[in-house]
N, C-alpha and C. Protein backbone atom coordinates (compact mmCIF):
# COMPACT_ATOMS: atom_id res chain seq x y z
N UNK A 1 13.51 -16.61 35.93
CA UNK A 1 12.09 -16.66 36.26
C UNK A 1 11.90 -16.83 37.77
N UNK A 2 12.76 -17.61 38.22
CA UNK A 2 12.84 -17.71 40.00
C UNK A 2 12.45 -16.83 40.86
N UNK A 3 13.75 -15.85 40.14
CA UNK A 3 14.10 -14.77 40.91
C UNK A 3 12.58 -13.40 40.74
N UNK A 4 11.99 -13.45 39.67
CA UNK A 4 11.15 -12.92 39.51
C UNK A 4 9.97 -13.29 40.00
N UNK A 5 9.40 -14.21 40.12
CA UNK A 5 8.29 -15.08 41.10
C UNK A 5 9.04 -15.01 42.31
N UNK A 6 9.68 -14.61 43.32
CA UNK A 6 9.94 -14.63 44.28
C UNK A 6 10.24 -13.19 44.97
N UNK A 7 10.14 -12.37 43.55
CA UNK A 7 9.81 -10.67 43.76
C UNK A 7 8.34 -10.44 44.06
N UNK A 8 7.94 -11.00 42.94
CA UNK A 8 6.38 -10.38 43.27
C UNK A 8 5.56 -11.29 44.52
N UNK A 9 6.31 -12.80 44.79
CA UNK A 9 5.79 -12.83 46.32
C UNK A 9 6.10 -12.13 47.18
N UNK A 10 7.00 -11.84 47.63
CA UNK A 10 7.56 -10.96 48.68
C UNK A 10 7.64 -9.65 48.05
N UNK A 11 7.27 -9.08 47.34
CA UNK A 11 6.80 -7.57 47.12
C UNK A 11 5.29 -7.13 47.01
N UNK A 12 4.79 -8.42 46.36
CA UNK A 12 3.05 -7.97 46.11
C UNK A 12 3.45 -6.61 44.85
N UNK A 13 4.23 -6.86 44.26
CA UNK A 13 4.26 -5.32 43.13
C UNK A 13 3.74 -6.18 42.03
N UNK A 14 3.22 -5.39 40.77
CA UNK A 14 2.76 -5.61 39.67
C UNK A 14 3.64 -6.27 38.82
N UNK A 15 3.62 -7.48 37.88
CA UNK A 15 4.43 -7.50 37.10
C UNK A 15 4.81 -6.64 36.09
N UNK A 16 4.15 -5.55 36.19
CA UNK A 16 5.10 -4.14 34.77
C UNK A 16 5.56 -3.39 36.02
N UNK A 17 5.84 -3.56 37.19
CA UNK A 17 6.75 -2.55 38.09
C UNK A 17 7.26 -3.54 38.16
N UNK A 18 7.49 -5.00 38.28
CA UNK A 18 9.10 -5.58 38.49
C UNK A 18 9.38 -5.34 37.03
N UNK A 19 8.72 -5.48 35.84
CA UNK A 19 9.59 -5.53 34.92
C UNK A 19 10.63 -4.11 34.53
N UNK A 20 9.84 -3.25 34.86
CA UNK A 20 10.07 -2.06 34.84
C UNK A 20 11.40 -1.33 35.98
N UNK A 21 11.93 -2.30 36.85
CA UNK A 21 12.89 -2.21 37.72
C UNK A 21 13.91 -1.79 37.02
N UNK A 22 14.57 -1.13 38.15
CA UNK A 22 16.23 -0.80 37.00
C UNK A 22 17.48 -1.24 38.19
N UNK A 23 18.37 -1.80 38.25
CA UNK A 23 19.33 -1.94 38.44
C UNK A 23 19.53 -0.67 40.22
N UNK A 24 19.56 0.44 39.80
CA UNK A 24 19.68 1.08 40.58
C UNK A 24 18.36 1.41 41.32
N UNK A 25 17.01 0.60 40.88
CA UNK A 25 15.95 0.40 42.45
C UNK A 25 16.39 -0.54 43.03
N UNK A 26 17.49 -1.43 43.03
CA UNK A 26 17.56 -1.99 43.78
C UNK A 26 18.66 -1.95 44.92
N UNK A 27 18.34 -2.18 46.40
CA UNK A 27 19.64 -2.07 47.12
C UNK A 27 19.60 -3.29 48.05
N UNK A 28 20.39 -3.64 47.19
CA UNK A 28 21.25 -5.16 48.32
C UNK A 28 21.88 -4.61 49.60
N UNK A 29 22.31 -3.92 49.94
CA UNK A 29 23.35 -3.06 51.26
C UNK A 29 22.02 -3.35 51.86
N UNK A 30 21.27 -2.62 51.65
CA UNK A 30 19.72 -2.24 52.52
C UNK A 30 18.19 -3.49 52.70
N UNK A 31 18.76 -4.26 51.27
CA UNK A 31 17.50 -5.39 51.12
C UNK A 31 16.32 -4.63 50.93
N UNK A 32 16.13 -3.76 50.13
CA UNK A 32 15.03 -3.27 49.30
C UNK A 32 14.76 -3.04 48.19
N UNK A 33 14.04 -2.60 47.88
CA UNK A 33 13.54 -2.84 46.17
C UNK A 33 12.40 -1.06 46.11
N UNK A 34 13.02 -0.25 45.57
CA UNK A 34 12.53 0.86 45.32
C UNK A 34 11.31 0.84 44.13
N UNK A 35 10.01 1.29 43.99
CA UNK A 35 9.20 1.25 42.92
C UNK A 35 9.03 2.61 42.80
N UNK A 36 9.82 2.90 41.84
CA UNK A 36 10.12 4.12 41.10
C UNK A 36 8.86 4.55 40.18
N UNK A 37 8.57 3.55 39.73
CA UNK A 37 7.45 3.16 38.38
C UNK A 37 6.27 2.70 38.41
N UNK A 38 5.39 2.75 39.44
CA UNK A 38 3.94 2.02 39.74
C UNK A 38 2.83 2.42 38.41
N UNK A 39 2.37 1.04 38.48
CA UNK A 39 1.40 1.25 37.69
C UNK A 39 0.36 1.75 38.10
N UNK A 40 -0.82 2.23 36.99
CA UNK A 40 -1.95 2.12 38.12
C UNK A 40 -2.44 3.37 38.68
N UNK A 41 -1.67 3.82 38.66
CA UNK A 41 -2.22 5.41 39.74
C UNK A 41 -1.45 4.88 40.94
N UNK A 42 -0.64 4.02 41.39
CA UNK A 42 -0.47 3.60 42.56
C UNK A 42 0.74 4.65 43.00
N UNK A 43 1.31 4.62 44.05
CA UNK A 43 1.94 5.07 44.91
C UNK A 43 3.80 4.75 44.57
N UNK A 44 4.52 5.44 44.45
CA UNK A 44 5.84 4.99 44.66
C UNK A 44 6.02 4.19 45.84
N UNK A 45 6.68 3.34 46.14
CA UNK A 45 7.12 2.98 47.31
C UNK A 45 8.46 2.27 47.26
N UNK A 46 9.00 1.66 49.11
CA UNK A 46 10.26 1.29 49.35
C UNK A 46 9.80 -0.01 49.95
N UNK A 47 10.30 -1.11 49.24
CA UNK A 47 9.88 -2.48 50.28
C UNK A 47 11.19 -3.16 50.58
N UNK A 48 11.02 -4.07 51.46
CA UNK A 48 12.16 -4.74 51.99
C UNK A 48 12.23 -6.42 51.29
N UNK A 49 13.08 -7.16 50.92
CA UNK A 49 13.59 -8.13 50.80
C UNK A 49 13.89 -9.18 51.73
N UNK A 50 13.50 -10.13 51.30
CA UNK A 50 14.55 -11.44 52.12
C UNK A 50 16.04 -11.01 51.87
N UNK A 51 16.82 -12.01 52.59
CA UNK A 51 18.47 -12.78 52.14
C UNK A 51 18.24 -13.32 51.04
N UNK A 52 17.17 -14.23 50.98
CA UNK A 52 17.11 -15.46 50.28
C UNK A 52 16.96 -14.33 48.21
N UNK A 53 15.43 -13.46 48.63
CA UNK A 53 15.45 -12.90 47.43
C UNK A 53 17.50 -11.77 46.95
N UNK A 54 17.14 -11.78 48.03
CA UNK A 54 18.86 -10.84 47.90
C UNK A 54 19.81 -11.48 47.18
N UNK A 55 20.06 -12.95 47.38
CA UNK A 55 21.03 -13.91 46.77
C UNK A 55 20.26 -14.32 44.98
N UNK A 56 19.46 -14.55 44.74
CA UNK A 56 19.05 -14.73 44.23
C UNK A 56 18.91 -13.74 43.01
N UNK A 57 18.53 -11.86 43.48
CA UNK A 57 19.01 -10.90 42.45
C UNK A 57 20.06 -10.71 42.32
N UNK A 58 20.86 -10.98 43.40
CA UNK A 58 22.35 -11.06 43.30
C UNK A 58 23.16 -11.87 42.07
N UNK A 59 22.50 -13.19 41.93
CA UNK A 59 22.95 -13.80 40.73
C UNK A 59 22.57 -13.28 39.46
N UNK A 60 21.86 -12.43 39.51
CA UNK A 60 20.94 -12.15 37.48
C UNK A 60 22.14 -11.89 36.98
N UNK A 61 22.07 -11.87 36.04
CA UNK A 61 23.21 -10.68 34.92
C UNK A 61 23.03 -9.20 35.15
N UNK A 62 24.16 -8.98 34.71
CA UNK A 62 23.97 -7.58 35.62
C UNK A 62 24.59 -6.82 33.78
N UNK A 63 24.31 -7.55 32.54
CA UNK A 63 24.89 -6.73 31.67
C UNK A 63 23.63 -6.23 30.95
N UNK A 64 22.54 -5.57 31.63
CA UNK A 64 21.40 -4.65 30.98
C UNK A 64 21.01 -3.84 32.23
N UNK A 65 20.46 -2.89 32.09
CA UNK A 65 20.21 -1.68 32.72
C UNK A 65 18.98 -2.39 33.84
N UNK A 66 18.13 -3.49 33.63
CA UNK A 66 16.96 -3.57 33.93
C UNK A 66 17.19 -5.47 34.59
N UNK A 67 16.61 -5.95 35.58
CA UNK A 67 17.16 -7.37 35.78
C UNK A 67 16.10 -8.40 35.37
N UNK A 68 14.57 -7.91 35.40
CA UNK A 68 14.08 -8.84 34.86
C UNK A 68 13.95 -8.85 33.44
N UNK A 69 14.06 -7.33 32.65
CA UNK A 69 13.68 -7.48 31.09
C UNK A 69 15.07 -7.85 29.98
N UNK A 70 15.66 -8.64 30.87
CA UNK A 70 17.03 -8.92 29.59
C UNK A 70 16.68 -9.63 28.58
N UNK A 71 16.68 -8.87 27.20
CA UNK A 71 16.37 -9.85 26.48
C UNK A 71 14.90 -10.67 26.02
N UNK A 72 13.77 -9.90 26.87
CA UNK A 72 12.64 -10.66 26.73
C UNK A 72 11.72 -9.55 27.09
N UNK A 73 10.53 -9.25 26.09
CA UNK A 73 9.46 -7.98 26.62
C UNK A 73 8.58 -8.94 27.86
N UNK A 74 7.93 -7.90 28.25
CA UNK A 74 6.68 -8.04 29.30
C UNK A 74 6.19 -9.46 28.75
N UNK A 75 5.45 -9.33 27.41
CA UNK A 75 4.82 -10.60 27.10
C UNK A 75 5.60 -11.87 26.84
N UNK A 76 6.53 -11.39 26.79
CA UNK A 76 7.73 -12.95 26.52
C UNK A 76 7.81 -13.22 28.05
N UNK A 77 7.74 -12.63 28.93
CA UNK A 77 7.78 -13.21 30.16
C UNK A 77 6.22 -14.03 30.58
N UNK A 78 5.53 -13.56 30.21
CA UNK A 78 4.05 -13.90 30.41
C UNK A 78 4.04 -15.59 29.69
N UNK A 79 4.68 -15.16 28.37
CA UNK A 79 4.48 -16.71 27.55
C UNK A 79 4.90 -18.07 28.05
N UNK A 80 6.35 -17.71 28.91
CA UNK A 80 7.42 -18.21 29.06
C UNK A 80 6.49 -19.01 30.64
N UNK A 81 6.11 -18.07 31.33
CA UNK A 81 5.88 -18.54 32.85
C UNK A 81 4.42 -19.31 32.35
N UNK A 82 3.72 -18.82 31.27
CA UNK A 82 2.36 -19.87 30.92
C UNK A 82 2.91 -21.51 30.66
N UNK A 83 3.84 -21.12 29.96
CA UNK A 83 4.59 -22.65 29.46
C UNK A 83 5.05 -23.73 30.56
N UNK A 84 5.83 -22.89 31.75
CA UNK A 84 6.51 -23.58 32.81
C UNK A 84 5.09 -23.98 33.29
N UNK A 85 4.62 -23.07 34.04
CA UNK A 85 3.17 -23.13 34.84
C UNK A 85 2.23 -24.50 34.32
N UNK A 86 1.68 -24.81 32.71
CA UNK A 86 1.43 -25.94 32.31
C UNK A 86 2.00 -26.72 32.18
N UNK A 87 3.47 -26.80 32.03
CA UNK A 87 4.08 -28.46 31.96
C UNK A 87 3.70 -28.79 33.52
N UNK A 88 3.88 -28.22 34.34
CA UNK A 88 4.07 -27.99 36.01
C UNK A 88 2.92 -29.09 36.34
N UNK A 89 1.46 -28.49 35.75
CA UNK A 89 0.01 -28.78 35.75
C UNK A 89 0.33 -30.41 35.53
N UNK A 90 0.82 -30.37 34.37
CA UNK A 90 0.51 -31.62 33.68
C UNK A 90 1.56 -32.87 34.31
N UNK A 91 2.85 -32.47 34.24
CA UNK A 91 3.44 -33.45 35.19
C UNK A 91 2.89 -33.50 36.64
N UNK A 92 2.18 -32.61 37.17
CA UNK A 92 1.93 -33.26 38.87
C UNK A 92 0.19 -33.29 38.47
N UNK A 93 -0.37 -33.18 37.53
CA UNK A 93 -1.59 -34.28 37.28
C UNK A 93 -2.46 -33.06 38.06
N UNK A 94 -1.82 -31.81 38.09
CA UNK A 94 -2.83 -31.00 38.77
C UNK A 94 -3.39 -29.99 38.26
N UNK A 95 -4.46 -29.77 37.78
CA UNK A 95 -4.36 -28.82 36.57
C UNK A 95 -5.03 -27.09 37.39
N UNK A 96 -5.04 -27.02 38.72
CA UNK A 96 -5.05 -26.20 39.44
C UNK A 96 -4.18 -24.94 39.30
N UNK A 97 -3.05 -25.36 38.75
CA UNK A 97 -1.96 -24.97 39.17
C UNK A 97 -2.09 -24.00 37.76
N UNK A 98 -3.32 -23.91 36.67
CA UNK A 98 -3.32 -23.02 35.60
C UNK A 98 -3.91 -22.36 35.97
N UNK A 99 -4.69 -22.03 37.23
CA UNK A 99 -5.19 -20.70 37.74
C UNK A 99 -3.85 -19.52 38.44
N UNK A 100 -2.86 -20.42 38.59
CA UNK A 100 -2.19 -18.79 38.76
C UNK A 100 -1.71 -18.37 37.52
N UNK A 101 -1.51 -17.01 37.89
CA UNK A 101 -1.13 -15.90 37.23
C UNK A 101 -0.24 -14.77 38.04
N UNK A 102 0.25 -14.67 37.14
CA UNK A 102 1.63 -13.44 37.80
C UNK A 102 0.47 -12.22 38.98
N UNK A 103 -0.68 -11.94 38.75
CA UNK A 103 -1.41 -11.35 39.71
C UNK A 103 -1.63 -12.39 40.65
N UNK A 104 -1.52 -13.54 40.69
CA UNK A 104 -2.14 -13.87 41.86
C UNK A 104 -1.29 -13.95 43.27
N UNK A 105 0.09 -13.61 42.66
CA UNK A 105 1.47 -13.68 43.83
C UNK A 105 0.53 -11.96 44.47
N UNK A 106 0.25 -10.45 43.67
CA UNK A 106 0.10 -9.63 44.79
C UNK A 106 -1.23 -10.12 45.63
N UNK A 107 -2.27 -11.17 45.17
CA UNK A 107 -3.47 -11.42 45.79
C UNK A 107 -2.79 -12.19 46.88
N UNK A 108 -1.26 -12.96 47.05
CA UNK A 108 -1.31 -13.90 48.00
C UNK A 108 -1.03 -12.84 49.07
N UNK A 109 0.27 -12.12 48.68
CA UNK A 109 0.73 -11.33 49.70
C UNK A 109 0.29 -10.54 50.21
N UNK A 110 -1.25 -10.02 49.85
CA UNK A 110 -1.58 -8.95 50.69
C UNK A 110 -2.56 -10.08 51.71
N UNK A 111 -3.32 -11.08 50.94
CA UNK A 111 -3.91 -11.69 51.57
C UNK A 111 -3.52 -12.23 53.10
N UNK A 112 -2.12 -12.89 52.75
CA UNK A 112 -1.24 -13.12 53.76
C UNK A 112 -0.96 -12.36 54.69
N UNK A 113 -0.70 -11.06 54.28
CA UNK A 113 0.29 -9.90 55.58
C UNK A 113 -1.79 -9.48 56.24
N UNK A 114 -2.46 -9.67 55.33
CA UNK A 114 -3.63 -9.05 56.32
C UNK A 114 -3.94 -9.96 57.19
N UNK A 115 -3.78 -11.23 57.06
CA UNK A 115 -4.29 -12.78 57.82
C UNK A 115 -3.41 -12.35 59.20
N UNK A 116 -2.23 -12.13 58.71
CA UNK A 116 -1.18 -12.07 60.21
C UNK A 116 -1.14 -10.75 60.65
N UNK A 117 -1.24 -9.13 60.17
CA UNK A 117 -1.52 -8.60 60.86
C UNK A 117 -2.74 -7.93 61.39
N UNK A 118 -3.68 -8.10 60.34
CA UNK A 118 -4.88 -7.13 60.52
C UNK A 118 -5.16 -5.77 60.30
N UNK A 119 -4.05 -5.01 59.61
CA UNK A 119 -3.95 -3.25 59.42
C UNK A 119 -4.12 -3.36 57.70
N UNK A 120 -5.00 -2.90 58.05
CA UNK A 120 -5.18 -2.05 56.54
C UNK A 120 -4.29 -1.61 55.69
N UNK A 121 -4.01 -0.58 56.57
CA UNK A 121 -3.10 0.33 56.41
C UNK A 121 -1.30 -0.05 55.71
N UNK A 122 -0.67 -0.69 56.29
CA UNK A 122 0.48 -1.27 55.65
C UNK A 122 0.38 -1.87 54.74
N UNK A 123 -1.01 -2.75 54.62
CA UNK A 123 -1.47 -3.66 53.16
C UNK A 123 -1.40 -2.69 52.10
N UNK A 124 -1.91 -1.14 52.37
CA UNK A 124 -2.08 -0.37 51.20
C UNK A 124 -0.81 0.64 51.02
N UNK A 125 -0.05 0.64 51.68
CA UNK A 125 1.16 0.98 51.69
C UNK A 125 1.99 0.12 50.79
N UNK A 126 2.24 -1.63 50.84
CA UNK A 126 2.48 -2.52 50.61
C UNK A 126 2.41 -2.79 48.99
N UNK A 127 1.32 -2.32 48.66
CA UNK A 127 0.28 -2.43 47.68
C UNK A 127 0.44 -0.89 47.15
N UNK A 128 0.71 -0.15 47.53
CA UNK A 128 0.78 0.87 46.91
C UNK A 128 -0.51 2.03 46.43
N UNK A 129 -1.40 1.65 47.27
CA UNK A 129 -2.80 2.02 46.71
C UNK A 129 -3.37 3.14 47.07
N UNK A 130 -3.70 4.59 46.61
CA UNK A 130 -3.88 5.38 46.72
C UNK A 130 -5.30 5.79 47.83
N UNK A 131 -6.25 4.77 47.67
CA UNK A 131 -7.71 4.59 48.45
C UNK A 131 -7.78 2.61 48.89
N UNK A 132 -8.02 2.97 50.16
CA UNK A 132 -8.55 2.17 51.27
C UNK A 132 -9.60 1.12 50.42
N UNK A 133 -10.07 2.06 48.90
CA UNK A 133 -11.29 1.16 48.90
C UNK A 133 -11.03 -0.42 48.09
N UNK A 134 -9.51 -0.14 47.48
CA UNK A 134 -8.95 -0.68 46.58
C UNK A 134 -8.40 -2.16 46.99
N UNK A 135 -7.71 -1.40 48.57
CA UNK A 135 -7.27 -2.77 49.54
C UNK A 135 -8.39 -3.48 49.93
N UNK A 136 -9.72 -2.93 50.03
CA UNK A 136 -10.58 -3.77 50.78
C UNK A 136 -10.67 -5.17 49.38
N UNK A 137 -10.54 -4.97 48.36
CA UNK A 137 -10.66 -6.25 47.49
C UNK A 137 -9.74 -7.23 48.14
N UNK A 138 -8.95 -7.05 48.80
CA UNK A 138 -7.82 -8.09 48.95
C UNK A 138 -8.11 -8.71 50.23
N UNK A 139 -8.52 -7.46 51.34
CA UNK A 139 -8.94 -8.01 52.84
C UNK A 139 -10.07 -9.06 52.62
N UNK A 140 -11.21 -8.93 51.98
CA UNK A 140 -12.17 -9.20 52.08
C UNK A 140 -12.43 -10.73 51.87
N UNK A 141 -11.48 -11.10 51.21
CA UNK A 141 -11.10 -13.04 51.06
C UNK A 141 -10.43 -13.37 52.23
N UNK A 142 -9.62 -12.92 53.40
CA UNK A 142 -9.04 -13.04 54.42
C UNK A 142 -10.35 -12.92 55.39
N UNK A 143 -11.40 -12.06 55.49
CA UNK A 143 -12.64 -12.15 56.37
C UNK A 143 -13.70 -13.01 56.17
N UNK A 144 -13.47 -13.80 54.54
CA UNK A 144 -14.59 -14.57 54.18
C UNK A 144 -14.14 -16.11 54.41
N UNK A 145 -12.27 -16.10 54.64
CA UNK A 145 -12.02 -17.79 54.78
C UNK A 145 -11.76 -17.79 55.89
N UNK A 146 -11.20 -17.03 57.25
CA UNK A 146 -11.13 -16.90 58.39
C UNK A 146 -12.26 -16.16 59.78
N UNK A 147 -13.58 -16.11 59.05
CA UNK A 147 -13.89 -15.51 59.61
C UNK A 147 -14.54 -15.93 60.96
N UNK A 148 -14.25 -17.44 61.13
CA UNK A 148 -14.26 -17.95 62.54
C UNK A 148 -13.41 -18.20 63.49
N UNK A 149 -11.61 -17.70 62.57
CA UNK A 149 -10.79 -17.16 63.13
C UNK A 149 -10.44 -16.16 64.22
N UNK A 150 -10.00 -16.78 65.63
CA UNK A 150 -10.54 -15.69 66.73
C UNK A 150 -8.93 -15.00 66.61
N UNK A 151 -9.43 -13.81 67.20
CA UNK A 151 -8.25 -13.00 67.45
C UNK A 151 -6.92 -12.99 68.79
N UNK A 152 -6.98 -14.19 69.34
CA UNK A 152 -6.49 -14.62 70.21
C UNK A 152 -4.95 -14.10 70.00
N UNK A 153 -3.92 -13.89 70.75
CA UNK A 153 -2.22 -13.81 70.72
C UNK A 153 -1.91 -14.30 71.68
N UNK A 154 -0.72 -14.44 71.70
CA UNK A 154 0.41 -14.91 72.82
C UNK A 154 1.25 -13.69 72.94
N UNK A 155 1.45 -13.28 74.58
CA UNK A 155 1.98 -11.68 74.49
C UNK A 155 2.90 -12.01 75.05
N UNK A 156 4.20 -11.43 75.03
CA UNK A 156 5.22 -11.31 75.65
C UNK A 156 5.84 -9.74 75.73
N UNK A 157 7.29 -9.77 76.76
CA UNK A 157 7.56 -8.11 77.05
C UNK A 157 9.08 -8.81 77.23
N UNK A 158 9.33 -7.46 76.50
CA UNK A 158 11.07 -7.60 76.85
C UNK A 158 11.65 -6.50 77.64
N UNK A 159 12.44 -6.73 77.70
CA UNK A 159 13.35 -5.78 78.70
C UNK A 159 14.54 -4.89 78.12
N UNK A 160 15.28 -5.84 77.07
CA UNK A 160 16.56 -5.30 76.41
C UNK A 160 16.52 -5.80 75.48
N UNK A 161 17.35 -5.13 74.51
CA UNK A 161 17.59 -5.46 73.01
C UNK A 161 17.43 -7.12 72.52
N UNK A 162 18.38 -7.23 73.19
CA UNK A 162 18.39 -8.85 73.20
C UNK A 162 17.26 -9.80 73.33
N UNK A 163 16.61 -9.42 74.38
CA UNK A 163 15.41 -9.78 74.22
C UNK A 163 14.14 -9.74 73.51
N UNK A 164 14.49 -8.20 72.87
CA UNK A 164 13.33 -8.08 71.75
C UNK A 164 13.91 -8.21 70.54
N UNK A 165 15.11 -8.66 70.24
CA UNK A 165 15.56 -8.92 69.36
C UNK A 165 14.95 -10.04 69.26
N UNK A 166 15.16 -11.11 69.76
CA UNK A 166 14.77 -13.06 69.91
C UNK A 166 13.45 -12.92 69.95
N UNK A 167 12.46 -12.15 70.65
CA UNK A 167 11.31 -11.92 70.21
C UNK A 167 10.58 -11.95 68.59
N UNK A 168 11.17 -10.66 68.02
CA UNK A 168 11.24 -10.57 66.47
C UNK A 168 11.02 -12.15 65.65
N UNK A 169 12.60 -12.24 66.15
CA UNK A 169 12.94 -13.54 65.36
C UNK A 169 11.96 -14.35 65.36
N UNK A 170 11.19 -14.38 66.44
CA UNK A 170 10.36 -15.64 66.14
C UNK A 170 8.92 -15.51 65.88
N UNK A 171 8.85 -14.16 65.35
CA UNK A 171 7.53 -13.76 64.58
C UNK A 171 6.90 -12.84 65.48
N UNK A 172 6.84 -12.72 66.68
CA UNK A 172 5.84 -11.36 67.25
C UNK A 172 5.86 -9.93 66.80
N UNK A 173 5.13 -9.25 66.95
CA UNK A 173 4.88 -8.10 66.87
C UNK A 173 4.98 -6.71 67.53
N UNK A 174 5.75 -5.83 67.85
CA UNK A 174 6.04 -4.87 68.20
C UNK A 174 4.50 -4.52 69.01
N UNK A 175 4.06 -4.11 70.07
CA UNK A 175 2.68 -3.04 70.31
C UNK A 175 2.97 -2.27 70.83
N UNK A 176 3.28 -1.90 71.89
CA UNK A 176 3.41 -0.54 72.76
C UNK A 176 4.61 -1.05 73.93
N UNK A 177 4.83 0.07 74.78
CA UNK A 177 5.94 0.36 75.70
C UNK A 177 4.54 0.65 77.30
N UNK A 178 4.90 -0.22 78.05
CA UNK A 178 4.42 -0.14 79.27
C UNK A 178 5.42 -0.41 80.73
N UNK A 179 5.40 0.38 81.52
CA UNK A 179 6.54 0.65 82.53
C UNK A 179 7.97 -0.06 82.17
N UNK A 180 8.57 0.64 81.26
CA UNK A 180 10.08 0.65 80.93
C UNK A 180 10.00 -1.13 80.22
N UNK A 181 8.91 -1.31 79.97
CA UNK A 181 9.00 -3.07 79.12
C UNK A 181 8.31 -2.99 77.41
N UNK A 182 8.75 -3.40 76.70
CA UNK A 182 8.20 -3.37 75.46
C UNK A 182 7.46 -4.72 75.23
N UNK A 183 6.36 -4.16 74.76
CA UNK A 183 5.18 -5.49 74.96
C UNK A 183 5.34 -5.94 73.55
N UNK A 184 4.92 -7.03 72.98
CA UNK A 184 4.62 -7.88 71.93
C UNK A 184 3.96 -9.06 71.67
N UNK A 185 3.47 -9.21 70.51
CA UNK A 185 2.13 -10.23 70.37
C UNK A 185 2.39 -11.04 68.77
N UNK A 186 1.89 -11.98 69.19
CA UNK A 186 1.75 -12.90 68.14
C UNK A 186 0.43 -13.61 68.04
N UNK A 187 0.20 -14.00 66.82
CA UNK A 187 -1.23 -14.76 66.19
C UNK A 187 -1.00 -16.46 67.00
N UNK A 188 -2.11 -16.39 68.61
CA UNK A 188 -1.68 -18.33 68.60
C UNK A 188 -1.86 -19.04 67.37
């Protein structure tokens, strides 16, 4: 179950496209996760992985064709994560914690990647969504809880690999190339 709640955070895919995964969408060499199978009308796509999710599919069983459906349909997974999800509630006295739902991991992640970058565009890529009008459901809670959120960054420019390498690492953003320097920005 870990390993599956930690797909659909860091994928934002549907739970019947992780369940629907096969063995060979996935590539550990590369740290991606192929969606061969979208629901929805949505879009095929190629997303990238953590290490952390990498180690983690790395451990499943690997003796069924498919890594999250061994042994258990769609709804046995549904039953199973209702069960964890309420003891969860009830031992930490929080009963909050029965509003998620396996949809609400793609509501975090798009919510999230739009908070930090602001493009549409990759959200619906991300998301898989054929029309702009589909992502705006997801932006539109990111403009209604931040919307006194200024657009301020911290810019920096590198020079060499190295430098925009250590850049990366520590969260900025790629923007443009200005006299032989590569510029980049981050959310203060």
């Amino acid at each position: 179950m870990a390993a599956l709640l930690q797909t659909l955070k860091e994928t934002g895919i549907r739970i019947g496209e992780a369940y629907q995964l096969k063995w060979q969408d996935i590539d550990l060499e590369h740290n991606t996760v192929s969606i061969n199978h979208p629901e929805k009308g949505s879009l095929p796509r190629i997303l990238k992985i953590s290490d952390k999710l990498k180690g983690m599919i790395n451990n499943l069983y690997k003796d069924t064709e498919a890594p999250f459906s061994r042994n258990v349909t769609k709804h046995g997974l549904r039953v199973t994560f209702d069960q964890m999800r309420n003891r969860t509630a009830t031992r930490l006295n929080n009963p909050r914690f029965k509003q998620i739902h396996f949809h609400t991991f793609r509501h975090w992640k798009a919510t999230t990647m739009y908070h930090k970058l602001r493009d549409s565009t990759i959200i619906r890529h991300t998301l898989g969504h054929k029309s702009a009008v589909m992502t705006d459901r997801y932006i539109h809670i990111v403009e209604t809880l931040y919307h006194d959120d200024s657009d301020e960054y911290i810019c920096k420019t590198a020079s060499n690999i190295k430098e925009a390498t250590t850049l990366i690492e520590q969260g900025f953003q790629y923007v443009t190339d200005i006299e032989n320097l590569k510029i980049f920005r981050k959310r203060k």
